[in-house]
PDB file of N, CA and C in Angstrom:
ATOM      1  N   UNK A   1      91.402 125.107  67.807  1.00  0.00           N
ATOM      2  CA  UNK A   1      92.256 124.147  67.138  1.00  0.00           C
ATOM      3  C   UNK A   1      93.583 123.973  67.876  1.00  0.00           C
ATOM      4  N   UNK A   2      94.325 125.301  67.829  1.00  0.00           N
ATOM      5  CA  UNK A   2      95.671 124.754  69.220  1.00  0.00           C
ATOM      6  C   UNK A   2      95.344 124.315  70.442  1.00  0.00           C
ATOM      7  N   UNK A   3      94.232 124.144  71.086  1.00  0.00           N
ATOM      8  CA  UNK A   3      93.757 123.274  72.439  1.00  0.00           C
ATOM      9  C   UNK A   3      93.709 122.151  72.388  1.00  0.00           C
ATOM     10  N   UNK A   4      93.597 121.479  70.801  1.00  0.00           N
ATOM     11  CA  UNK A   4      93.115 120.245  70.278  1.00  0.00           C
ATOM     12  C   UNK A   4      94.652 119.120  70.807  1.00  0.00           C
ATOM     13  N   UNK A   5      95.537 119.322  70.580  1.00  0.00           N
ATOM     14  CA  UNK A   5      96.853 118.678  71.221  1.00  0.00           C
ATOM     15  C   UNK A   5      97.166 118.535  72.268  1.00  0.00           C
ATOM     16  N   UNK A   6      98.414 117.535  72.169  1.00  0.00           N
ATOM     17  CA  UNK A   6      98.548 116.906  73.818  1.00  0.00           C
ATOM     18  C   UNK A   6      98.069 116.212  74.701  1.00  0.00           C
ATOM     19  N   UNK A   7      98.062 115.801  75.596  1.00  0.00           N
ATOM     20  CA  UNK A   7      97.572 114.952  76.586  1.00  0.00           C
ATOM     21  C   UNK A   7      96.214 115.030  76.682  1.00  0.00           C
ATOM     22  N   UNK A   8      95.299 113.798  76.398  1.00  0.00           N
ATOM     23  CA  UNK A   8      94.157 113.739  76.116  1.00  0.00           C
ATOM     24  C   UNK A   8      93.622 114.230  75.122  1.00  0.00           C
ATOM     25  N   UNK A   9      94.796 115.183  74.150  1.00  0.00           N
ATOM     26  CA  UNK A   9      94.139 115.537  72.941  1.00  0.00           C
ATOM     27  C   UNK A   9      93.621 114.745  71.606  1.00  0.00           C
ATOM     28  N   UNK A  10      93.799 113.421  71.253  1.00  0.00           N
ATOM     29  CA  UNK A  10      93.806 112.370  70.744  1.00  0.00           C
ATOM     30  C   UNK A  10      92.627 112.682  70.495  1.00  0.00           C
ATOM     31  N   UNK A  11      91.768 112.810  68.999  1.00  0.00           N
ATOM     32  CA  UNK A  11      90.313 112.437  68.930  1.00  0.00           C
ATOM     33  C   UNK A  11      90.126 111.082  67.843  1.00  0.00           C
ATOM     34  N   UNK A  12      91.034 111.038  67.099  1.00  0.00           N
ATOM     35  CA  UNK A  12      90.433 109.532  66.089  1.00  0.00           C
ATOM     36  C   UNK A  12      91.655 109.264  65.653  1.00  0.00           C
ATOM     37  N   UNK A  13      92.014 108.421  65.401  1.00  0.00           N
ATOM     38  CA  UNK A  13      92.810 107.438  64.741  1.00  0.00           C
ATOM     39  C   UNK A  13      92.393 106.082  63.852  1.00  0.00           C
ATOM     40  N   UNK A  14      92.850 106.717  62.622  1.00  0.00           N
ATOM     41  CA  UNK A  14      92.749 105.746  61.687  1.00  0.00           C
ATOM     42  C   UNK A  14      93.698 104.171  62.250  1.00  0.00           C
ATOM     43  N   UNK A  15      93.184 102.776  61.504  1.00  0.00           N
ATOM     44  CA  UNK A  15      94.099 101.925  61.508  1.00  0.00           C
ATOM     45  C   UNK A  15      93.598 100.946  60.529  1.00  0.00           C
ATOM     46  N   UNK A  16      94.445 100.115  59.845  1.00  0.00           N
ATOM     47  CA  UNK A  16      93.774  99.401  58.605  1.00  0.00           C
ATOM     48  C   UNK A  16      92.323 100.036  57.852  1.00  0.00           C
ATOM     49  N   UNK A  17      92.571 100.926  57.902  1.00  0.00           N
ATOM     50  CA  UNK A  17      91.371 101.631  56.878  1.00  0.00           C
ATOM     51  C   UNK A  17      90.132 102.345  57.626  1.00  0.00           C
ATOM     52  N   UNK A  18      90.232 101.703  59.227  1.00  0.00           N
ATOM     53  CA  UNK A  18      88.766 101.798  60.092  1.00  0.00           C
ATOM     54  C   UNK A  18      89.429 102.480  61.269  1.00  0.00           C
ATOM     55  N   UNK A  19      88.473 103.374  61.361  1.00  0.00           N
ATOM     56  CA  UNK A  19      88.398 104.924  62.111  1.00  0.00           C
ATOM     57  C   UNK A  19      87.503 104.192  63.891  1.00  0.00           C
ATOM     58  N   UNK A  20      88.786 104.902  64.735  1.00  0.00           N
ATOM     59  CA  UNK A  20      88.796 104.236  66.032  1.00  0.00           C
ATOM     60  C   UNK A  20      88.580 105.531  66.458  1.00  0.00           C
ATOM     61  N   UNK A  21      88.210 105.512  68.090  1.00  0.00           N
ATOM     62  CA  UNK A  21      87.906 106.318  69.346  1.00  0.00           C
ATOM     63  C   UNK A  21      88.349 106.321  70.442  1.00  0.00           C
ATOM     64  N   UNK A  22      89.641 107.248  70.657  1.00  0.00           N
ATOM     65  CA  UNK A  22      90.394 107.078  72.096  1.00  0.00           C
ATOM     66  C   UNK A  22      89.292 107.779  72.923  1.00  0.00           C
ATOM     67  N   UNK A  23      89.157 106.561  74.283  1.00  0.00           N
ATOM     68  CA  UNK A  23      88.773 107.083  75.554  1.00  0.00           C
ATOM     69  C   UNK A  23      90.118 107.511  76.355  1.00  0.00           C
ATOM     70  N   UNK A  24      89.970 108.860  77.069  1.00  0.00           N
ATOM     71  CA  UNK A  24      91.105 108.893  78.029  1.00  0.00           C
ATOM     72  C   UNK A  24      90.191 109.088  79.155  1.00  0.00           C
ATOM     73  N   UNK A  25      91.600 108.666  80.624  1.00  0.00           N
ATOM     74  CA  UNK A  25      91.067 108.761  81.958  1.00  0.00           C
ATOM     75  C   UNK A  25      91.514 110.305  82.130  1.00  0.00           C
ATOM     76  N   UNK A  26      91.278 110.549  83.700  1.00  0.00           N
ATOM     77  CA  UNK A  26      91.320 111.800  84.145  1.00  0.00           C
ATOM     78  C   UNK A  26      93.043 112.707  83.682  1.00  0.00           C
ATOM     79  N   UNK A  27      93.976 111.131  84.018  1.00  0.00           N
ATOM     80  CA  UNK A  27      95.342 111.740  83.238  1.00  0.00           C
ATOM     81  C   UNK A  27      95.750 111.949  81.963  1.00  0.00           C
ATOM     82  N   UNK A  28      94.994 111.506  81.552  1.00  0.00           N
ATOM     83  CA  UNK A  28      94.866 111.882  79.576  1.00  0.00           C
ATOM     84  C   UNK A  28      95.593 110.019  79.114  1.00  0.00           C
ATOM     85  N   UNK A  29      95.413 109.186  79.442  1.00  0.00           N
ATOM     86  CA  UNK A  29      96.435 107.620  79.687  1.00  0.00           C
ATOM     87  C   UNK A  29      95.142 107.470  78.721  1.00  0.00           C
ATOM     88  N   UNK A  30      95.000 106.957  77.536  1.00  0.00           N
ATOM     89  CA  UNK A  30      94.029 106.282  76.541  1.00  0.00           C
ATOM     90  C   UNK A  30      93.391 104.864  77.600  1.00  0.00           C
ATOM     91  N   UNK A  31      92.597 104.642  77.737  1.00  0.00           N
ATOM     92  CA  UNK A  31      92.143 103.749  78.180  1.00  0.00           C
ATOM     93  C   UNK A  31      91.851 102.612  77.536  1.00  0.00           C
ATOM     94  N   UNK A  32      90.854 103.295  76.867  1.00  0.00           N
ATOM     95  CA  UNK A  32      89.530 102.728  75.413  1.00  0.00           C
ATOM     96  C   UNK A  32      90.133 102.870  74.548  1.00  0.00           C
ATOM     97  N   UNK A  33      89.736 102.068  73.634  1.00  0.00           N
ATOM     98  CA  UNK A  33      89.628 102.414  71.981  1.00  0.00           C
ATOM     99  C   UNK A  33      88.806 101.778  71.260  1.00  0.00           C
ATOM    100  N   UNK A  34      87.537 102.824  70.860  1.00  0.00           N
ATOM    101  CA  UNK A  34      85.819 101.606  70.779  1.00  0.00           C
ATOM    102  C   UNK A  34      85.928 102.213  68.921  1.00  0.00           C
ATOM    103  N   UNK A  35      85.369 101.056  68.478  1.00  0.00           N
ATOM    104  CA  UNK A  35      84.966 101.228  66.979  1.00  0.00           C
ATOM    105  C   UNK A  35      83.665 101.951  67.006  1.00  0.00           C
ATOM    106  N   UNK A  36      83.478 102.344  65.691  1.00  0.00           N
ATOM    107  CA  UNK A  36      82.588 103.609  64.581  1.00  0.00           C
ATOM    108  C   UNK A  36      81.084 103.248  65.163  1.00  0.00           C
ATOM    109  N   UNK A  37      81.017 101.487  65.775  1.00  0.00           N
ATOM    110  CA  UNK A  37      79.637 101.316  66.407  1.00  0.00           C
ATOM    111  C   UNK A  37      79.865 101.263  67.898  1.00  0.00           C
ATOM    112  N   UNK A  38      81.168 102.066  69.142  1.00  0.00           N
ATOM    113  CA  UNK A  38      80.950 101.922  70.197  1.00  0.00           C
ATOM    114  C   UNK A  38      81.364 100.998  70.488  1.00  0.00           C
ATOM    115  N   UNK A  39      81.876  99.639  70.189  1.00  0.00           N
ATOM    116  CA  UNK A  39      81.812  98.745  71.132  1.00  0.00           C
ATOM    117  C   UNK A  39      83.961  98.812  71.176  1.00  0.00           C
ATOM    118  N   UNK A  40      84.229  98.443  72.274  1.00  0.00           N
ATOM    119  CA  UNK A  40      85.318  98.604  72.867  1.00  0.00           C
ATOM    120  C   UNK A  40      86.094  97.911  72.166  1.00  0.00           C
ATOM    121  N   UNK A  41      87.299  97.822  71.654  1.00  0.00           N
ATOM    122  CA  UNK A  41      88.265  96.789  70.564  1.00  0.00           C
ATOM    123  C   UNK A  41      89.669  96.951  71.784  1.00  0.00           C
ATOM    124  N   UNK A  42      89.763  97.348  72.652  1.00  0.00           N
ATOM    125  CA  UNK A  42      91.241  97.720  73.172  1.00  0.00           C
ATOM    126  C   UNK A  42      91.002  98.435  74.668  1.00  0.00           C
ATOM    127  N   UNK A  43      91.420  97.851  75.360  1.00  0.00           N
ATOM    128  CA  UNK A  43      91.487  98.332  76.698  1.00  0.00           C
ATOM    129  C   UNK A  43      92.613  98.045  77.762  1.00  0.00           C
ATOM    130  N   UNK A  44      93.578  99.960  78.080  1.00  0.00           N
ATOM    131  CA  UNK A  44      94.683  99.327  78.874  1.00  0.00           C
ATOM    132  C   UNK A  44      94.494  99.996  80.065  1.00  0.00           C
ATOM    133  N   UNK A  45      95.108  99.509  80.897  1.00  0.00           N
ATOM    134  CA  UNK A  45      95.491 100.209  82.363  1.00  0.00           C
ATOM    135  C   UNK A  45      96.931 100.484  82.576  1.00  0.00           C
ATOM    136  N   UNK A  46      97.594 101.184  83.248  1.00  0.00           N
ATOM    137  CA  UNK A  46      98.961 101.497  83.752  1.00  0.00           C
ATOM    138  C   UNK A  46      99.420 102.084  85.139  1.00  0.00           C
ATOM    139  N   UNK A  47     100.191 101.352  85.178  1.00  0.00           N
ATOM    140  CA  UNK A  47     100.833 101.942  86.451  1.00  0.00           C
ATOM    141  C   UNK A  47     101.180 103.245  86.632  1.00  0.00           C
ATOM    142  N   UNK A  48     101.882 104.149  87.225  1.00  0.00           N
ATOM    143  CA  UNK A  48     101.832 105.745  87.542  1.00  0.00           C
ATOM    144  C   UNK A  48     103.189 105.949  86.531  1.00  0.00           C
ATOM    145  N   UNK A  49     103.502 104.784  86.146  1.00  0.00           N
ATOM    146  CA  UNK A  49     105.052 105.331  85.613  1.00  0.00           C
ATOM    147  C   UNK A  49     104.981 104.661  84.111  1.00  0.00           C
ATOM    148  N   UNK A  50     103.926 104.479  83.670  1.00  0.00           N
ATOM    149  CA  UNK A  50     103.643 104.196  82.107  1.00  0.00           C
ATOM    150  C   UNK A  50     103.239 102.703  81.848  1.00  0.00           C
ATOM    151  N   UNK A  51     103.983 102.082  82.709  1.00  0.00           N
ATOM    152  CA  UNK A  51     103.944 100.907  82.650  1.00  0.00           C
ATOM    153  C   UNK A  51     102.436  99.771  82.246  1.00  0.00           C
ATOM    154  N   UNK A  52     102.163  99.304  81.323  1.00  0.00           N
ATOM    155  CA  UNK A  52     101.462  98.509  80.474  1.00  0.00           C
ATOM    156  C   UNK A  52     100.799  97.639  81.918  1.00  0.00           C
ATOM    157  N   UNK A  53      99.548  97.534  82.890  1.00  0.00           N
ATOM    158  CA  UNK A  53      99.281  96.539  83.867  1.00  0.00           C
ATOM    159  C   UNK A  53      98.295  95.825  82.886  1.00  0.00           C
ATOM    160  N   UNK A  54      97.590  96.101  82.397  1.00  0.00           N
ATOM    161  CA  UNK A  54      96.658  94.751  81.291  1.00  0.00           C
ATOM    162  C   UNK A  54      95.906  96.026  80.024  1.00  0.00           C
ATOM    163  N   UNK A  55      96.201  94.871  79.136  1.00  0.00           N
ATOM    164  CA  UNK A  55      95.518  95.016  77.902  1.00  0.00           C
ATOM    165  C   UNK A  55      94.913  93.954  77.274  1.00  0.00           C
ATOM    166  N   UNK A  56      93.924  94.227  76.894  1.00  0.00           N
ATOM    167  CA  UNK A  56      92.540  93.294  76.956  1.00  0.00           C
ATOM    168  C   UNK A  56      91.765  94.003  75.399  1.00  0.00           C
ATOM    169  N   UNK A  57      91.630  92.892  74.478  1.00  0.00           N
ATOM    170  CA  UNK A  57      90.340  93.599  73.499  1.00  0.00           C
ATOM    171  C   UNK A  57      91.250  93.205  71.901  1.00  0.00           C
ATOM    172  N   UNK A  58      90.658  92.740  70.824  1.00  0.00           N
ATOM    173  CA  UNK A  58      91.242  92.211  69.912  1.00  0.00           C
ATOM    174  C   UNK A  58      92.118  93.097  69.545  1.00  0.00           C
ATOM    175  N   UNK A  59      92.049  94.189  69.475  1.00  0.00           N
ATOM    176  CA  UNK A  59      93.142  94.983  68.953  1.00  0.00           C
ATOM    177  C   UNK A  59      94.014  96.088  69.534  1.00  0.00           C
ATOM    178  N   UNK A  60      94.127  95.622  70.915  1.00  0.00           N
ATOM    179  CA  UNK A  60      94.606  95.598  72.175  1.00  0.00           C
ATOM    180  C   UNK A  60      95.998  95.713  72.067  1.00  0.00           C
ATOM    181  N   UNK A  61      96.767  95.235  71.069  1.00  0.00           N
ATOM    182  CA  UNK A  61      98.103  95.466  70.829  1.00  0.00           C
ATOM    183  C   UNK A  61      98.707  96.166  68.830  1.00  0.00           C
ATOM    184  N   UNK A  62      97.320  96.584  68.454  1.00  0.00           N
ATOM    185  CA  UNK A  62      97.349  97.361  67.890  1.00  0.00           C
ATOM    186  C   UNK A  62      97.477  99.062  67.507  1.00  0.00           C
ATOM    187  N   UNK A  63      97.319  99.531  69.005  1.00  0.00           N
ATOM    188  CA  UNK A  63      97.315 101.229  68.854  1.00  0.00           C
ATOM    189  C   UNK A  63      98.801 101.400  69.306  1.00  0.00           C
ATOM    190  N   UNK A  64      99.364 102.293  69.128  1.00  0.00           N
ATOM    191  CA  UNK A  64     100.360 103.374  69.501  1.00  0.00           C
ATOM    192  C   UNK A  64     100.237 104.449  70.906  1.00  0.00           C
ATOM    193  N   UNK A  65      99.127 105.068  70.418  1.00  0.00           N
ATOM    194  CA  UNK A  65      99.174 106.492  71.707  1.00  0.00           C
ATOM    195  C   UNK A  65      98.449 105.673  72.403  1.00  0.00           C
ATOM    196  N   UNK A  66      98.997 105.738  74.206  1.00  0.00           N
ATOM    197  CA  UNK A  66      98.488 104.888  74.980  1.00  0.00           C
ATOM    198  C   UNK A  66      98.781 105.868  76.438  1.00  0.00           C
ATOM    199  N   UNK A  67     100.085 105.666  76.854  1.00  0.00           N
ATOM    200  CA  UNK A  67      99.946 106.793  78.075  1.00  0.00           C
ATOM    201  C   UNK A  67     100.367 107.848  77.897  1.00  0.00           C
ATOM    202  N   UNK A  68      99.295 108.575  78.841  1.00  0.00           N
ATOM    203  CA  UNK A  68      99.248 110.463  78.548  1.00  0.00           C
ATOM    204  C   UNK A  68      99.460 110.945  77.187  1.00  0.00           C
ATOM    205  N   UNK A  69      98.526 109.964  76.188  1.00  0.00           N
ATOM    206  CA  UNK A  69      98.582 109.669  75.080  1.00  0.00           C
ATOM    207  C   UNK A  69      99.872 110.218  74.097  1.00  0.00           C
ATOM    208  N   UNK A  70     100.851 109.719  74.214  1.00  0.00           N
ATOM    209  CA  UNK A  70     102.249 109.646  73.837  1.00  0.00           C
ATOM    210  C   UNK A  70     102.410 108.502  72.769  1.00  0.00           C
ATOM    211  N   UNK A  71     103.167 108.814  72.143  1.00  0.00           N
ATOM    212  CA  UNK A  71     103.058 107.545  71.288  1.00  0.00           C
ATOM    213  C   UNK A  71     104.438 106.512  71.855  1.00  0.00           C
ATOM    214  N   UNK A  72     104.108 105.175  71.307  1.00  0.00           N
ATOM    215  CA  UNK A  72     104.777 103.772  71.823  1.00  0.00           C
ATOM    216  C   UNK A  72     105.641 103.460  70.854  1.00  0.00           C
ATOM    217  N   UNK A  73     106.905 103.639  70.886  1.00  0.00           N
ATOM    218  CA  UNK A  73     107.584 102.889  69.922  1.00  0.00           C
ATOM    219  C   UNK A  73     107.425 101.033  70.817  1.00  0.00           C
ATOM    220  N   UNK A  74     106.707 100.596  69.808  1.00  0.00           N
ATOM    221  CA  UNK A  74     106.579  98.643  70.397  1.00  0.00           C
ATOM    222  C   UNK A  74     108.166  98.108  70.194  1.00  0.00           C
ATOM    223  N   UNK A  75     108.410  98.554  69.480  1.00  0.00           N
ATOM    224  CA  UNK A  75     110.056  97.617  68.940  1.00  0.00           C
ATOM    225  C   UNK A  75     110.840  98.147  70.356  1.00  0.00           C
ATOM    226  N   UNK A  76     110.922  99.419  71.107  1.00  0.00           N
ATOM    227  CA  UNK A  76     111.940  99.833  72.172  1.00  0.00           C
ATOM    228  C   UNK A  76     111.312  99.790  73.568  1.00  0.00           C
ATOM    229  N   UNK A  77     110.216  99.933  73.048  1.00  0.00           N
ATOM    230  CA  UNK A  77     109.109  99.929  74.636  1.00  0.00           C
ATOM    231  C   UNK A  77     108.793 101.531  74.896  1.00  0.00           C
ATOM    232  N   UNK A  78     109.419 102.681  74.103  1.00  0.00           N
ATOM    233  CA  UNK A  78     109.995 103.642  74.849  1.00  0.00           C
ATOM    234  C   UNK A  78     108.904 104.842  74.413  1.00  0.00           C
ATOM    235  N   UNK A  79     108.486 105.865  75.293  1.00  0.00           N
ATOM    236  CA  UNK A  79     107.428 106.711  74.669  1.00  0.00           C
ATOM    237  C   UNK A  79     108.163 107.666  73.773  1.00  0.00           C
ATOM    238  N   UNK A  80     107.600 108.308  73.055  1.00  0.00           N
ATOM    239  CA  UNK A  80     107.985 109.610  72.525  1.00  0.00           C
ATOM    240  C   UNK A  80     107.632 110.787  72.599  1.00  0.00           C
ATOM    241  N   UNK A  81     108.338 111.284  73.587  1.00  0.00           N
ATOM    242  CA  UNK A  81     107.239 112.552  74.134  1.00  0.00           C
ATOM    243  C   UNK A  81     107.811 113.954  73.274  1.00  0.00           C
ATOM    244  N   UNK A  82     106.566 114.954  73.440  1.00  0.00           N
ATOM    245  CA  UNK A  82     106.922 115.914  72.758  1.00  0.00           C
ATOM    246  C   UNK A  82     107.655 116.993  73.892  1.00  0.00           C
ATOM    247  N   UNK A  83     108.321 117.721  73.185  1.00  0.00           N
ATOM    248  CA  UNK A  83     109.424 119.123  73.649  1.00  0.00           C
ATOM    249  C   UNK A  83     108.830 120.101  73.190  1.00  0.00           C
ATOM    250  N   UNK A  84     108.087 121.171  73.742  1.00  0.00           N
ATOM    251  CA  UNK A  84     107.970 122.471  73.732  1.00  0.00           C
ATOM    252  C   UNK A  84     108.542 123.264  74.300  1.00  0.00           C
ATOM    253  N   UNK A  85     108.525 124.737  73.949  1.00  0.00           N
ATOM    254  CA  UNK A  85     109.005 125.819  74.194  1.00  0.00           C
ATOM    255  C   UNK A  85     108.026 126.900  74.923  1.00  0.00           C
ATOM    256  N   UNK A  86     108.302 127.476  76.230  1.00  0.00           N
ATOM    257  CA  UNK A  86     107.672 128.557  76.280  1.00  0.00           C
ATOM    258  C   UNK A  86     108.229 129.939  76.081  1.00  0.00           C
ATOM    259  N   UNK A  87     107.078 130.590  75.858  1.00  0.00           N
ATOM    260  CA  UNK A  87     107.366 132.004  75.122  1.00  0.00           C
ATOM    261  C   UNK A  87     106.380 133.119  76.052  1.00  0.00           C
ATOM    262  N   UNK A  88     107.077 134.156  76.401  1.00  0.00           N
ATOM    263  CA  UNK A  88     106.315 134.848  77.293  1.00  0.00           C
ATOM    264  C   UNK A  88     106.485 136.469  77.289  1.00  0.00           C
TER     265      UNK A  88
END
C-alpha cells in the first residue's frame, strides 16, 4: 500500500460519477485515460518540462493528474507537487 503513491502511482479516478484509467509512460506523465470499457477518452503528450504538446479525446481537458502524475491547477497552469521528508 505505501508503494501505491507518487509518480505513476495513479490507479483510478473518479469523474462525474464514471470511474477512469490512467495510462502512464516510462516517466510516470499520464498519457491515457480509457473508460470502464477501454476505449481511450483523453490523450496527452509533453514536453520534458511539463509542458501540455497535444491533447486529444473528449475529455481531454477534463483530468487533473497529468505530468509525472502531479496534479494541474487549470485556473494557474501550475503543478502541485508533493514535499517529502527523508528519514534515515
Amino acid at each position: 500500500m505505501q508503494g501505491a503513491g507518487g509518480i505513476g502511482g495513479l490507479l483510478t479516478t473518479i469523474h462525474d460519477g464514471a470511474t477512469y484509467f490512467p495510462l502512464a509512460d516510462a516517466n510516470g506523465n499520464i498519457t491515457e485515460y480509457l473508460d470502464t470499457n477501454g476505449t481511450v477518452v483523453a490523450h496527452s503528450e509533453f514536453d520534458p518540462y511539463g509542458s501540455l504538446i497535444t491533447a486529444m479525446g473528449d475529455k481531454a481537458g477534463d483530468f487533473n493528474f497529468l505530468f509525472q502524475t502531479e496534479y494541474l491547477d487549470r485556473e494557474t497552469g501550475d503543478y502541485y507537487w508533493k514535499i517529502g521528508t527523508i528519514t534515515g
